[in-house]
Protein backbone atom coordinates (compact mmCIF):
# COMPACT_ATOMS: atom_id res chain seq x y z
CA UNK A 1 18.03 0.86 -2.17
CA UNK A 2 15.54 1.85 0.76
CA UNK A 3 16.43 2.11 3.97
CA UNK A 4 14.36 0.14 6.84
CA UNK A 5 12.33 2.41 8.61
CA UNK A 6 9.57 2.69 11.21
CA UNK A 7 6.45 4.45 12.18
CA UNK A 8 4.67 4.15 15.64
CA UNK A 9 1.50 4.88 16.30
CA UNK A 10 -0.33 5.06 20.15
CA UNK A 11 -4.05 4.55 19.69
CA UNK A 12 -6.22 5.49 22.66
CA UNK A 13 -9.63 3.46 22.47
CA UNK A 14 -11.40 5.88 21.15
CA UNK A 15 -14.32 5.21 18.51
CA UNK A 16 -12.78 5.22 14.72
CA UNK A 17 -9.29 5.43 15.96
CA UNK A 18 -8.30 2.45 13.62
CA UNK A 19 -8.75 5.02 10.85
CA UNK A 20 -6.06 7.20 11.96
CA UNK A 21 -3.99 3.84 11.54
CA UNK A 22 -5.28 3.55 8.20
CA UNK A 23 -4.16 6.59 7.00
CA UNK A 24 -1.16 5.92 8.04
CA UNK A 25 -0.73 2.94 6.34
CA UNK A 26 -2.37 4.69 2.81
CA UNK A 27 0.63 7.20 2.97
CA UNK A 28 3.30 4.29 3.60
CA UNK A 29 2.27 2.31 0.95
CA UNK A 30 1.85 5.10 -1.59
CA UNK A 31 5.29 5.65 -0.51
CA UNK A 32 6.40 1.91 -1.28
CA UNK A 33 4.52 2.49 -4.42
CA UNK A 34 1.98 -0.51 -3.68
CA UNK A 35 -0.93 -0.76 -5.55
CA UNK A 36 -4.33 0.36 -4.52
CA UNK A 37 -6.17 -3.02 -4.25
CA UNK A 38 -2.68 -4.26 -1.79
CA UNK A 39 -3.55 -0.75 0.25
CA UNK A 40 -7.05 -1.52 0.57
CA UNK A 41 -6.20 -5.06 1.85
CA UNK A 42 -3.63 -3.70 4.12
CA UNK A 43 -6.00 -1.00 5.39
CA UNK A 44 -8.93 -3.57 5.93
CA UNK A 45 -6.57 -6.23 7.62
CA UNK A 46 -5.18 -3.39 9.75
CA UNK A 47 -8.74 -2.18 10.50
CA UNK A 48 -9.98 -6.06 11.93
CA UNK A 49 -6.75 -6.00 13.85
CA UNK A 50 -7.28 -3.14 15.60
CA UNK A 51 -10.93 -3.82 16.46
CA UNK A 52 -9.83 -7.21 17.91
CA UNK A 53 -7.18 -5.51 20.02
CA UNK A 54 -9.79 -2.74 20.94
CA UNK A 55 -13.27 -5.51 21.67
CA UNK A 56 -11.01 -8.41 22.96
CA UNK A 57 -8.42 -7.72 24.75
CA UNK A 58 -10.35 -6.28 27.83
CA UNK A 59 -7.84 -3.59 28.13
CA UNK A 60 -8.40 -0.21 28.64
CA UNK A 61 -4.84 0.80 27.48
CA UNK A 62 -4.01 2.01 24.05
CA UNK A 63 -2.91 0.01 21.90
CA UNK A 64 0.68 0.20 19.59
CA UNK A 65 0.51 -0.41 15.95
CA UNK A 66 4.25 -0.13 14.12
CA UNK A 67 4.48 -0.15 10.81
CA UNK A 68 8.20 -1.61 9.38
CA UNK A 69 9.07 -0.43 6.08
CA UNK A 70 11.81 -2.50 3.40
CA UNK A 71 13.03 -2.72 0.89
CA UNK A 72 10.28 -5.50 -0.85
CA UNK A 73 7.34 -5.84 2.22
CA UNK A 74 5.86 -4.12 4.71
CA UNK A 75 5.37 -5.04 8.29
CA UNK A 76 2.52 -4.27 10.20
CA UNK A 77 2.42 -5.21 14.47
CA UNK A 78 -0.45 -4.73 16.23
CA UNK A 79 0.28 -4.63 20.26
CA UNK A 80 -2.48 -4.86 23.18
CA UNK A 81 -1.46 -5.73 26.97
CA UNK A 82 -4.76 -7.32 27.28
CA UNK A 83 -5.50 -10.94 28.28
CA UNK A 84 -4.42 -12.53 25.27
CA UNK A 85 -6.21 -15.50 23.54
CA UNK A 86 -5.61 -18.97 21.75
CA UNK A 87 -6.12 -18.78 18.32
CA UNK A 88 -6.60 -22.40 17.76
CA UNK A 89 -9.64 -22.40 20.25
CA UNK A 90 -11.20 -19.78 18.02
CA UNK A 91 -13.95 -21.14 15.71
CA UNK A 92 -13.83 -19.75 12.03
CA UNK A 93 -17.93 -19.15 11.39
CA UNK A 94 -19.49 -21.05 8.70
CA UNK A 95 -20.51 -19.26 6.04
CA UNK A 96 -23.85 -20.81 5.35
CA UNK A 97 -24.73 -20.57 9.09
CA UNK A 98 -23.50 -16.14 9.40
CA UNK A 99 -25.44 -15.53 6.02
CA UNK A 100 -28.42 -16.71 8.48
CA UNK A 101 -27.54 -15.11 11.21
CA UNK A 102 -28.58 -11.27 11.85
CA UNK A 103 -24.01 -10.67 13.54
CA UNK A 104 -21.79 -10.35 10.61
CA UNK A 105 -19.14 -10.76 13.17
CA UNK A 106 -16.41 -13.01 14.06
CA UNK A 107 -14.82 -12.80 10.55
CA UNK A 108 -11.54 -11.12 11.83
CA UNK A 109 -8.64 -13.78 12.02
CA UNK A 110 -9.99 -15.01 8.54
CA UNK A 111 -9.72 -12.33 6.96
CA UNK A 112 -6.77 -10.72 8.30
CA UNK A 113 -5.10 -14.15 7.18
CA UNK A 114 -6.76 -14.49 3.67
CA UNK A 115 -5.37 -10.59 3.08
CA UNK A 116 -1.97 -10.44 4.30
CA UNK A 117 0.40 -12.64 2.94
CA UNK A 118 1.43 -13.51 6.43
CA UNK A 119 0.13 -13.52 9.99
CA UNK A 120 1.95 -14.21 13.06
CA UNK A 121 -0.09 -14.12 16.24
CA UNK A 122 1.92 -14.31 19.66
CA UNK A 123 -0.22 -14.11 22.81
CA UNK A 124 -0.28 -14.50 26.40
CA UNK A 125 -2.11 -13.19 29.58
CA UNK A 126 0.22 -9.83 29.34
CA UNK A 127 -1.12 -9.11 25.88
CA UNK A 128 -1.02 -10.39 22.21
CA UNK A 129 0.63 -8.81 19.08
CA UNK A 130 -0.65 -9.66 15.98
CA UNK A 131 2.29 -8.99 12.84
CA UNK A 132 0.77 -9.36 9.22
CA UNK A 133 3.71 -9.00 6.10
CA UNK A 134 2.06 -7.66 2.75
CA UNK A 135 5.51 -8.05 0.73
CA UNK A 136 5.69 -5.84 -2.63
């Protein structure tokens, strides 16, 4: 039986910092024995996470990303004290109208939710944590 356990991170906004939290989360799941193509979705749901925290949240603090290891799942938060947002107010693009369009951008919250096999997002004007589940 494994025992719950937790890793904390403090990422300064620093270009390609998300990577460090990628590695990170290659080592944990390698240790949870999860399956490359679950890794790779963890690492590019973690990666979209952290770039919204970095772009969005109009912070200049770090942000906290804690990774919560069980027993079947693993837990990923991803903290900002930055303004927060509404996720209903935020458009999903269309993708006939982005395939047009020269930005890629603005596929974050989609993806993170099509990857993980939950998302939580709890926000207010003191910040916004975003927790995503990939379970075993």
């Amino acid at each position: 039986m494994m025992k719950k356990s937790s890793i904390k991170l403090k990422l300064p906004a620093i270009p390609d910092i998300e990577l460090a939290a990628t590695k990170t989360s290659e080592i944990v799941a390698k240790h949870m024995k999860l399956s490359k193509e679950k890794s790779a979705e963890i690492n590019m749901a973690l990666i979209e996470a952290c770039i919204n925290a970095f772009e969005h949240s109009k912070s200049k603090q770090d942000i906290y990303v804690e990774f919560i290891v069980d027993e079947d799942s693993l837990t990923i938060k991803v903290i900002d004290k930055g303004v927060g947002f509404d996720s209903s107010k935020v458009k999903i693009p269309q993708i006939e109208k982005k395939l047009k369009n020269k930005s890629k951008r603005g596929w974050g919250l989609k993806l993170i939710n099509e990857l993980m096999d939950s998302v939580e997002w709890e926000s207010s004007e003191k910040g916004t944590v975003v927790t995503m589940k990939k379970m075993k």
